[in-house]
PDB file of N, CA and C in Angstrom:
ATOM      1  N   UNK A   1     121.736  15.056 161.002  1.00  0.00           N
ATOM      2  CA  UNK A   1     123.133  15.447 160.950  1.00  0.00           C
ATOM      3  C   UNK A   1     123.870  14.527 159.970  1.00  0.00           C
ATOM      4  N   UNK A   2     124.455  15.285 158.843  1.00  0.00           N
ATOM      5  CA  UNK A   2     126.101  14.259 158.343  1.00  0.00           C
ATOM      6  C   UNK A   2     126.533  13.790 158.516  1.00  0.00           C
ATOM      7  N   UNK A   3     127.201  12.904 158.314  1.00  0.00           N
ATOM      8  CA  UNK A   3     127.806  12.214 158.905  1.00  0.00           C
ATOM      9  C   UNK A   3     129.548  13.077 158.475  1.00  0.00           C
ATOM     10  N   UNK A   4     129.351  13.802 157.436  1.00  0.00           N
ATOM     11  CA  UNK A   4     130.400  14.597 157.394  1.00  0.00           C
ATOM     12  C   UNK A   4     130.733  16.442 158.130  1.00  0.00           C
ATOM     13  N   UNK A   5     129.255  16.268 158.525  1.00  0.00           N
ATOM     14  CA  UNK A   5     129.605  17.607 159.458  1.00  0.00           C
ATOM     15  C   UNK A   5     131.025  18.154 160.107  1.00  0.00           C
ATOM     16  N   UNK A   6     130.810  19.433 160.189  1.00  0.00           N
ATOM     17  CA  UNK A   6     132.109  19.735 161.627  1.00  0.00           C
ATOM     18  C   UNK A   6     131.238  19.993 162.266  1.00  0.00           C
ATOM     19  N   UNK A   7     131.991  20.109 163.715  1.00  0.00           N
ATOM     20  CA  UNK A   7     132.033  20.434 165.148  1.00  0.00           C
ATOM     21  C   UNK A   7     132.872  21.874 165.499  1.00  0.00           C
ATOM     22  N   UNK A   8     132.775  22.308 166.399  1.00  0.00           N
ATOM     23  CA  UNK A   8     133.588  23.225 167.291  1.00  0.00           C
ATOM     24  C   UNK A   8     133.121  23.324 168.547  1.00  0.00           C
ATOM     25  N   UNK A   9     134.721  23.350 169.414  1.00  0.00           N
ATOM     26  CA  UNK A   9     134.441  23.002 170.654  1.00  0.00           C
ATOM     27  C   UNK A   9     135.473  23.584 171.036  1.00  0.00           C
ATOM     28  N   UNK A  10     135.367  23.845 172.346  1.00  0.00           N
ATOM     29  CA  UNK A  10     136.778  24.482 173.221  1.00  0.00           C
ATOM     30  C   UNK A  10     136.838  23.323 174.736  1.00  0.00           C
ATOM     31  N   UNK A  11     136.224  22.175 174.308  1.00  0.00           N
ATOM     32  CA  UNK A  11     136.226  21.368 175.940  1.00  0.00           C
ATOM     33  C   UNK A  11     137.280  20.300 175.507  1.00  0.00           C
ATOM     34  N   UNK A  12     138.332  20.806 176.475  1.00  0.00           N
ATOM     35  CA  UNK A  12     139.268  20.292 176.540  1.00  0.00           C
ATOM     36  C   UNK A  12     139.188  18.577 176.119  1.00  0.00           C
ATOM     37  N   UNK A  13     138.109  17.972 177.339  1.00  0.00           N
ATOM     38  CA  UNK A  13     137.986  16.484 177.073  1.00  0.00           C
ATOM     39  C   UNK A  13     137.789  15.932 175.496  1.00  0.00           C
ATOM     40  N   UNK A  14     136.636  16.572 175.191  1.00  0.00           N
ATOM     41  CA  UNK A  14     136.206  16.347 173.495  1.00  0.00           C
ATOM     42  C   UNK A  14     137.569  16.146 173.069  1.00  0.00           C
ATOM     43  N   UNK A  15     138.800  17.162 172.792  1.00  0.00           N
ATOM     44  CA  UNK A  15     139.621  17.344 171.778  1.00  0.00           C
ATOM     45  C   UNK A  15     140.563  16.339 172.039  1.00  0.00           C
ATOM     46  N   UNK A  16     140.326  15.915 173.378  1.00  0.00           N
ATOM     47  CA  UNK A  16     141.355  15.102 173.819  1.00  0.00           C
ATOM     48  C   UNK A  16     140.707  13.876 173.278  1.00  0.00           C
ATOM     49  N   UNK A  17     140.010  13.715 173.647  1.00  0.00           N
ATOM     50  CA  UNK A  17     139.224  11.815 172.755  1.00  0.00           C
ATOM     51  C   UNK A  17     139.222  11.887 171.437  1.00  0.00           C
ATOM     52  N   UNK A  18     138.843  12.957 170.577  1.00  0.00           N
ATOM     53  CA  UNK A  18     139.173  12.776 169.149  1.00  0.00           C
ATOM     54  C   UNK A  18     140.471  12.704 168.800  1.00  0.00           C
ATOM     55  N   UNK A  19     141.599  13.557 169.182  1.00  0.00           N
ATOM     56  CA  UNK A  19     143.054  13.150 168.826  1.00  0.00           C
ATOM     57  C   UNK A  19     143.593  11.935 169.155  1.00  0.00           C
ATOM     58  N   UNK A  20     143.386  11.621 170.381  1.00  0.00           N
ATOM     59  CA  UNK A  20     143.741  10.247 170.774  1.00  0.00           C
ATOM     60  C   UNK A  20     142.654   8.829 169.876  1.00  0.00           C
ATOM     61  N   UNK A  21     141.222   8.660 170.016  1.00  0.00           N
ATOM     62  CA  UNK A  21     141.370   8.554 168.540  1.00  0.00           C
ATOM     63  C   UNK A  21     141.323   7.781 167.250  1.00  0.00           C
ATOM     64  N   UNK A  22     142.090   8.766 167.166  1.00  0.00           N
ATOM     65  CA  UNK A  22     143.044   9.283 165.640  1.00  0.00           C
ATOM     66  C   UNK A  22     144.456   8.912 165.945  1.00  0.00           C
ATOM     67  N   UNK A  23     144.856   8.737 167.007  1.00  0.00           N
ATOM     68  CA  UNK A  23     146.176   8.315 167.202  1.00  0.00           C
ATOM     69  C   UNK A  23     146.999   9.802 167.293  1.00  0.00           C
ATOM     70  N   UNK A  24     146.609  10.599 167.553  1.00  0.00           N
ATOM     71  CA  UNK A  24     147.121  11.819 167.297  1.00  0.00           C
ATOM     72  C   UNK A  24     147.605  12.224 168.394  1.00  0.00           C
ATOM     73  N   UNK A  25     148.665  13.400 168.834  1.00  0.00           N
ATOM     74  CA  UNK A  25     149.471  13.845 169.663  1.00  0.00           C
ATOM     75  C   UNK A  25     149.639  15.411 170.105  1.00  0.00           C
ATOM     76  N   UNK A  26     149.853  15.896 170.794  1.00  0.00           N
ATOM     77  CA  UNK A  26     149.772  17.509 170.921  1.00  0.00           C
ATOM     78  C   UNK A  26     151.242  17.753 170.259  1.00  0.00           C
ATOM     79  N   UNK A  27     151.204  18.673 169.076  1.00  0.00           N
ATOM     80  CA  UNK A  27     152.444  18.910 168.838  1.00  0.00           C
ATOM     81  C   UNK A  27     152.529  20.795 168.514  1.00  0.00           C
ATOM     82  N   UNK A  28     153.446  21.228 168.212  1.00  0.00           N
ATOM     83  CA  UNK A  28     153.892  22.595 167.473  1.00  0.00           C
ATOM     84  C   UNK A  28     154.670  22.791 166.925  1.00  0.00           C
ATOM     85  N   UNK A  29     154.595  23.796 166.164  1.00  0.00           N
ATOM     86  CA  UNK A  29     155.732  24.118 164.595  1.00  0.00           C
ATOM     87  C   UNK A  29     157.052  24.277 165.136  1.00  0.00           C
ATOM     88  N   UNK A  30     157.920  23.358 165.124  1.00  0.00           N
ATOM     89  CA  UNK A  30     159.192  24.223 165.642  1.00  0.00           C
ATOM     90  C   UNK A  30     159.562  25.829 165.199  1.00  0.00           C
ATOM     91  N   UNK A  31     160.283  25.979 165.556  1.00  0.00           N
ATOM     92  CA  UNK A  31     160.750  27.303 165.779  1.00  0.00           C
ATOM     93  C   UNK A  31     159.874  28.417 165.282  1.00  0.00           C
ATOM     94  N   UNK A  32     158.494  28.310 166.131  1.00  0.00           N
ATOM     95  CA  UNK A  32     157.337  29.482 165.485  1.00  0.00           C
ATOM     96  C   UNK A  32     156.909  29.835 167.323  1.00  0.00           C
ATOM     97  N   UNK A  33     158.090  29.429 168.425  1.00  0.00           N
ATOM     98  CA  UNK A  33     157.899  29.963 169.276  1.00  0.00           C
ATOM     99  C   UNK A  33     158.688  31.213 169.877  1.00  0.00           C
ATOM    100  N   UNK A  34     157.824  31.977 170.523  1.00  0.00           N
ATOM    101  CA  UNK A  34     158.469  33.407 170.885  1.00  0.00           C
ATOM    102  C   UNK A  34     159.433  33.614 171.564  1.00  0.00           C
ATOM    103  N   UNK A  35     159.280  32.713 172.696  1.00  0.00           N
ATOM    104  CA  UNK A  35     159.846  32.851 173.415  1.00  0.00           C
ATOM    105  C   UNK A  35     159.829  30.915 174.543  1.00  0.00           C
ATOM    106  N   UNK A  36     160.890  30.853 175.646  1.00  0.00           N
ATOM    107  CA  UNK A  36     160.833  29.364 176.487  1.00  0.00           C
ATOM    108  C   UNK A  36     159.434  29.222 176.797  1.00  0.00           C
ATOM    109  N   UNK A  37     158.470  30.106 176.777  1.00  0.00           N
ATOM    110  CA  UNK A  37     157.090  30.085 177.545  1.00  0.00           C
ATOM    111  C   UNK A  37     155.831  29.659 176.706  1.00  0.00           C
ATOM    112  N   UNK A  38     156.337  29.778 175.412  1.00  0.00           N
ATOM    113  CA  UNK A  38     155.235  30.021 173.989  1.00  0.00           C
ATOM    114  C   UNK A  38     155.297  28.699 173.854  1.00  0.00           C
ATOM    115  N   UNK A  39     154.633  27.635 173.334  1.00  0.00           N
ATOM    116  CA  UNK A  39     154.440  26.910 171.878  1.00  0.00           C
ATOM    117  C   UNK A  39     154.833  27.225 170.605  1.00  0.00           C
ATOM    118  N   UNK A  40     154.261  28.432 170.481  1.00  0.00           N
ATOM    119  CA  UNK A  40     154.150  28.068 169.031  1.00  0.00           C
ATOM    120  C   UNK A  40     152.649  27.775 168.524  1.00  0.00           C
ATOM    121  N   UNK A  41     152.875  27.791 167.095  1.00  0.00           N
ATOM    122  CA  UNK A  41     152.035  27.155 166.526  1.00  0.00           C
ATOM    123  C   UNK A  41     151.581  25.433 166.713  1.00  0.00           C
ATOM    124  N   UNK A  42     150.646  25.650 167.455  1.00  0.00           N
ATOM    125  CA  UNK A  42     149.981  24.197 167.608  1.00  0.00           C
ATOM    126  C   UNK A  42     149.296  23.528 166.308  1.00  0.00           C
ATOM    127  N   UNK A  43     149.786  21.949 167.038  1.00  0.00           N
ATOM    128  CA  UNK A  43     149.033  20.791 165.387  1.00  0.00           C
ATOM    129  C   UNK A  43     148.736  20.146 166.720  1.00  0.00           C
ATOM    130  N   UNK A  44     148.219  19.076 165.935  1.00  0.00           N
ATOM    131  CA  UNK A  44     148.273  17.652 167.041  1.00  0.00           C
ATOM    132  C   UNK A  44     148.874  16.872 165.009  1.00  0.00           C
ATOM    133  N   UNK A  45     149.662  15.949 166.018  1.00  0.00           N
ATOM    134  CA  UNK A  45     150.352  15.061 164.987  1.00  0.00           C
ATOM    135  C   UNK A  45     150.104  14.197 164.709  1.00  0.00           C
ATOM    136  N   UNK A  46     150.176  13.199 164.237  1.00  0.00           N
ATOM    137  CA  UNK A  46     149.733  12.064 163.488  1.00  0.00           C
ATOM    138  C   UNK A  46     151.089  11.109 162.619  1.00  0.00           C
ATOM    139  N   UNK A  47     151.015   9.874 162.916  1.00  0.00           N
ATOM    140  CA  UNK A  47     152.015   9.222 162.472  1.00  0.00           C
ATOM    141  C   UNK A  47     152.276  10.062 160.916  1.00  0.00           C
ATOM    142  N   UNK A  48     153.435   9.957 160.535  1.00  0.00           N
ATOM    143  CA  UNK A  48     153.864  10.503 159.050  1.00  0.00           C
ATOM    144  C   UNK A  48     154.221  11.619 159.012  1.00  0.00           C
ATOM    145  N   UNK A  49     153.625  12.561 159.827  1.00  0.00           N
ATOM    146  CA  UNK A  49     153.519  13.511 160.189  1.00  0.00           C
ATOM    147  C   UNK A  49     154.967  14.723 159.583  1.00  0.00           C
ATOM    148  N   UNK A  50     154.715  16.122 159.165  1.00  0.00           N
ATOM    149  CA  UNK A  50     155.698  16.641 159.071  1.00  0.00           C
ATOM    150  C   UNK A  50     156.753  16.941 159.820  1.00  0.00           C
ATOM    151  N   UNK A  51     158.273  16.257 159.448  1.00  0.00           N
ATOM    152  CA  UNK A  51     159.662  16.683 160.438  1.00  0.00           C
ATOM    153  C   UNK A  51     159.475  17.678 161.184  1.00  0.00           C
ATOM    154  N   UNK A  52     158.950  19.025 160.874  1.00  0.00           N
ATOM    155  CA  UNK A  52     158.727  20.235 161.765  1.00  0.00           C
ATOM    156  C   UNK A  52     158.167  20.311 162.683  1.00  0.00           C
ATOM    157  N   UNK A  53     156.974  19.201 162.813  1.00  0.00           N
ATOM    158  CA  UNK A  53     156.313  18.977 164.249  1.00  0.00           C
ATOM    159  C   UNK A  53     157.099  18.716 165.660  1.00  0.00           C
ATOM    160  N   UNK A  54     156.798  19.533 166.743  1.00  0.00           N
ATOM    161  CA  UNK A  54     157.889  19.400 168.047  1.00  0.00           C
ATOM    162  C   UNK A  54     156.695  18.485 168.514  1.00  0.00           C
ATOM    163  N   UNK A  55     156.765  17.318 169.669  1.00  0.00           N
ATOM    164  CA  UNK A  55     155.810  17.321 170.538  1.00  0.00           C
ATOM    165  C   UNK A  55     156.329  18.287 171.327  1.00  0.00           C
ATOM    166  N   UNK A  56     154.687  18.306 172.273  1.00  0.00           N
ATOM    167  CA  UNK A  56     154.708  19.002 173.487  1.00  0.00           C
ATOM    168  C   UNK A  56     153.968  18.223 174.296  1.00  0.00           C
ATOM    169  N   UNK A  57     153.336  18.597 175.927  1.00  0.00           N
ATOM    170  CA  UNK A  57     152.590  17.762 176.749  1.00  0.00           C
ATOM    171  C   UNK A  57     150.959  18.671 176.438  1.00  0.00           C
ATOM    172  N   UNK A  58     150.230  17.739 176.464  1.00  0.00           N
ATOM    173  CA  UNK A  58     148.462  18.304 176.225  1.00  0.00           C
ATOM    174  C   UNK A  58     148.306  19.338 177.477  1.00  0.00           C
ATOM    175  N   UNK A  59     149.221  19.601 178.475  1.00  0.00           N
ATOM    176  CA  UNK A  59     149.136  21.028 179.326  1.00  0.00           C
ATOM    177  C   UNK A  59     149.718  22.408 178.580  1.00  0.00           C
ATOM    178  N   UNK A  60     150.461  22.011 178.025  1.00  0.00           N
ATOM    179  CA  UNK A  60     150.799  22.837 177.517  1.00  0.00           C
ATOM    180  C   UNK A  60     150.162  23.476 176.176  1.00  0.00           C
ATOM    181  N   UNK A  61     149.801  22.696 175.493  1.00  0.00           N
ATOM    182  CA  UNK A  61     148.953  22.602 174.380  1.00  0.00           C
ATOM    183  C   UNK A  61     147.516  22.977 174.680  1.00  0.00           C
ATOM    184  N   UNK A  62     147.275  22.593 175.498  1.00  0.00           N
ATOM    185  CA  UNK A  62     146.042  23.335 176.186  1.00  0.00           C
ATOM    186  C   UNK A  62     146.126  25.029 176.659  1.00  0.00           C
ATOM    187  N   UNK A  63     146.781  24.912 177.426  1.00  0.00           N
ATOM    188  CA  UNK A  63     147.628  26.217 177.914  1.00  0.00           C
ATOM    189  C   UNK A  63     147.757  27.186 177.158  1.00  0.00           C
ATOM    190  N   UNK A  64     148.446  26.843 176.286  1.00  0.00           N
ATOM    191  CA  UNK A  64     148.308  28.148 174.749  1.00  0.00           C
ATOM    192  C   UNK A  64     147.236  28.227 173.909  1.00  0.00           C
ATOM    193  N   UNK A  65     146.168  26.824 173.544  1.00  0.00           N
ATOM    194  CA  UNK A  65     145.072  27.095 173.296  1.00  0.00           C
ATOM    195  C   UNK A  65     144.220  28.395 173.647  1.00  0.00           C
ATOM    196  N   UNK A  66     143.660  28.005 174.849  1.00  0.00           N
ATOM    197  CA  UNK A  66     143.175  28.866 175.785  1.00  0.00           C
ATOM    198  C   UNK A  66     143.908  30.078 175.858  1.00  0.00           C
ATOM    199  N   UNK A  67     145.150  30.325 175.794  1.00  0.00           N
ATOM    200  CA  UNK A  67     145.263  31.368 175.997  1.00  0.00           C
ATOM    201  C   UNK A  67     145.339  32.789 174.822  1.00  0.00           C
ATOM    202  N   UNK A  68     145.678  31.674 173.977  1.00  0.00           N
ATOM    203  CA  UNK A  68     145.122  32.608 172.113  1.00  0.00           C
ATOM    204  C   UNK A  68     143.743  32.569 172.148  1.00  0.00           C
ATOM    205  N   UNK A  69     142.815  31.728 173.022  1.00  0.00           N
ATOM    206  CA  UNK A  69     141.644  31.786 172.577  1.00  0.00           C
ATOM    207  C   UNK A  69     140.795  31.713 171.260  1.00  0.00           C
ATOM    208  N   UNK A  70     141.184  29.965 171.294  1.00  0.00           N
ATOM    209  CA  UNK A  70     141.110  29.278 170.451  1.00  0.00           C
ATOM    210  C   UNK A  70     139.921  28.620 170.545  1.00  0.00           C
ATOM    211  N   UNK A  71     139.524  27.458 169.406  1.00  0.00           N
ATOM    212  CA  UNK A  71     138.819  26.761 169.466  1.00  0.00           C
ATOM    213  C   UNK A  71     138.610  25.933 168.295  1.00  0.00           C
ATOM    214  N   UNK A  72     138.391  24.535 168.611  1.00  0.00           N
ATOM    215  CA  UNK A  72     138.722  23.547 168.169  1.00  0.00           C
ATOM    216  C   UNK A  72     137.764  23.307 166.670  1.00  0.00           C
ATOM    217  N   UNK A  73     137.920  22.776 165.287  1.00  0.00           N
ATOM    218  CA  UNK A  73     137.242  22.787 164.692  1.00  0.00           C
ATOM    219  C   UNK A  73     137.292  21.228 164.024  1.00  0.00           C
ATOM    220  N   UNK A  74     136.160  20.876 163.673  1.00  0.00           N
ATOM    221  CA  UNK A  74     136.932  19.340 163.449  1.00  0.00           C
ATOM    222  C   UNK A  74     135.781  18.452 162.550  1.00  0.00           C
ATOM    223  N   UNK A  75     135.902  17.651 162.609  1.00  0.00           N
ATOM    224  CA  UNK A  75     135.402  16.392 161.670  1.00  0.00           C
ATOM    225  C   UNK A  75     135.435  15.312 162.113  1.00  0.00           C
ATOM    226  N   UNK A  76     134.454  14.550 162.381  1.00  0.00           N
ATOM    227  CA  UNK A  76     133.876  12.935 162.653  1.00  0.00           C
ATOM    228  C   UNK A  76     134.906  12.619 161.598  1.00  0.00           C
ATOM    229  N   UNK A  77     133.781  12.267 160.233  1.00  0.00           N
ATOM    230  CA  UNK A  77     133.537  11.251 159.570  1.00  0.00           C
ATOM    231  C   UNK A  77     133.789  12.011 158.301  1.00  0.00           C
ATOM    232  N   UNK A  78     134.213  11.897 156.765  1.00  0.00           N
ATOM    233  CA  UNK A  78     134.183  11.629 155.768  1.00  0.00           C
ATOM    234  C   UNK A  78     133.111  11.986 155.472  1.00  0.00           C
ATOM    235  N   UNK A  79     133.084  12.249 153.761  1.00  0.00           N
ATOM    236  CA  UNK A  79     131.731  12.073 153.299  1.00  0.00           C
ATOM    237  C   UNK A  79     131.416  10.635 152.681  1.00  0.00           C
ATOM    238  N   UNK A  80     132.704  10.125 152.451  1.00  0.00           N
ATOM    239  CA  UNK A  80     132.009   8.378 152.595  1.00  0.00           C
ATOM    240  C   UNK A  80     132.188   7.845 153.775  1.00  0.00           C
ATOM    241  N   UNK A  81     132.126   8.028 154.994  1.00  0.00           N
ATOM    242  CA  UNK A  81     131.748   7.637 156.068  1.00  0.00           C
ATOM    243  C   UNK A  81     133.201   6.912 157.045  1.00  0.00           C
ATOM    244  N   UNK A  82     134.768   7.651 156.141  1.00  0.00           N
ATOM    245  CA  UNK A  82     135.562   6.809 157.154  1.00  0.00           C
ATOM    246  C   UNK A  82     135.888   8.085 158.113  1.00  0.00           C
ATOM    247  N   UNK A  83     136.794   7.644 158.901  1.00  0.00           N
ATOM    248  CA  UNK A  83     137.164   8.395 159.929  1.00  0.00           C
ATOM    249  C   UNK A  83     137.781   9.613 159.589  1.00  0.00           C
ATOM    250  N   UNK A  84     137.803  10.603 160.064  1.00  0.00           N
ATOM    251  CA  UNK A  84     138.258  11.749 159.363  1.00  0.00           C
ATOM    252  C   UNK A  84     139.629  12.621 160.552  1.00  0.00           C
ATOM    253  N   UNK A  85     140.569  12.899 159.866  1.00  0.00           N
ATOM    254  CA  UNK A  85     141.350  13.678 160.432  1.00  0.00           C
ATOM    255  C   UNK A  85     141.382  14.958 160.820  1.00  0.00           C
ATOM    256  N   UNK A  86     140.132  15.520 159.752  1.00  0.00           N
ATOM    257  CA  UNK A  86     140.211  17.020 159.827  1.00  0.00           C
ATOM    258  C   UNK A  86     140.076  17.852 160.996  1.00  0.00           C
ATOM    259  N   UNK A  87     140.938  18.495 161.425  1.00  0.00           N
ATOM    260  CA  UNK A  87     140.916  19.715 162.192  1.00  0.00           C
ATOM    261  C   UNK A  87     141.420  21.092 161.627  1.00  0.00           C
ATOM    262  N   UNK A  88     141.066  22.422 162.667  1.00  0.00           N
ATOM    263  CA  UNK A  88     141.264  23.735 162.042  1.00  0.00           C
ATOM    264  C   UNK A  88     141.403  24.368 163.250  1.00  0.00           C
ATOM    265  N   UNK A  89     142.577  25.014 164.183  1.00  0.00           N
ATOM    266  CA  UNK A  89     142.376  25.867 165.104  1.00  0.00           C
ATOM    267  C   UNK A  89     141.895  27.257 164.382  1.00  0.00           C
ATOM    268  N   UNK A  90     140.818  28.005 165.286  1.00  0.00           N
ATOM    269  CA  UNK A  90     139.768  28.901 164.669  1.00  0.00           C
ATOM    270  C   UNK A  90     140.060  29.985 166.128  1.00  0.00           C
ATOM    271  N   UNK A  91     139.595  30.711 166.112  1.00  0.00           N
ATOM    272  CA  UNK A  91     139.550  32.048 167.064  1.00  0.00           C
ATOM    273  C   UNK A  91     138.223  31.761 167.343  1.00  0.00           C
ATOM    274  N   UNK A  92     138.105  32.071 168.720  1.00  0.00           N
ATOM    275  CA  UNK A  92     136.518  31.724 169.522  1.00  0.00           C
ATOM    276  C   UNK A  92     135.710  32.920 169.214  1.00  0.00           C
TER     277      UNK A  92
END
């Protein structure tokens, strides 16, 4: 295996130890929600991060995951071997 491979995963725990981390946070696009019940478009955030990012709580972020039926796409490592940020929400 690569050390630059991706992954995909839908287990909650995994996504939760790689964002955290990364220092990263459950967030969503402001105003790309439907309605009080929606998210939105989910990120997880990261210091610097774009103004448009809302947080939210990882229940909730989970919550709409799962319920678009999603799944997580992601990246260890670099192809020179540092830590990598990359993620991609993907359709399961």
């Amino acid at each position: 295996m690569t050390s630059q491979q991706s992954h995909t995963t839908t287990d909650h725990d995994e996504i939760l130890r790689w964002a955290k981390e990364r220092g990263g946070a459950p967030a969503h696009v402001r105003d790309t929600a439907s309605s009080e019940d929606d998210a939105g478009i989910l990120r997880i955030a990261f210091a610097g991060d774009d103004a448009k990012l809302q947080s939210i709580s990882w229940d909730d972020w989970f919550e709409k995951f799962d319920d678009a039926n999603l799944a997580f796409l992601y990246q260890d490592r670099t192809a020179s071997g540092d830590e990598s940020r990359f993620f991609k929400l993907v359709s399961r």
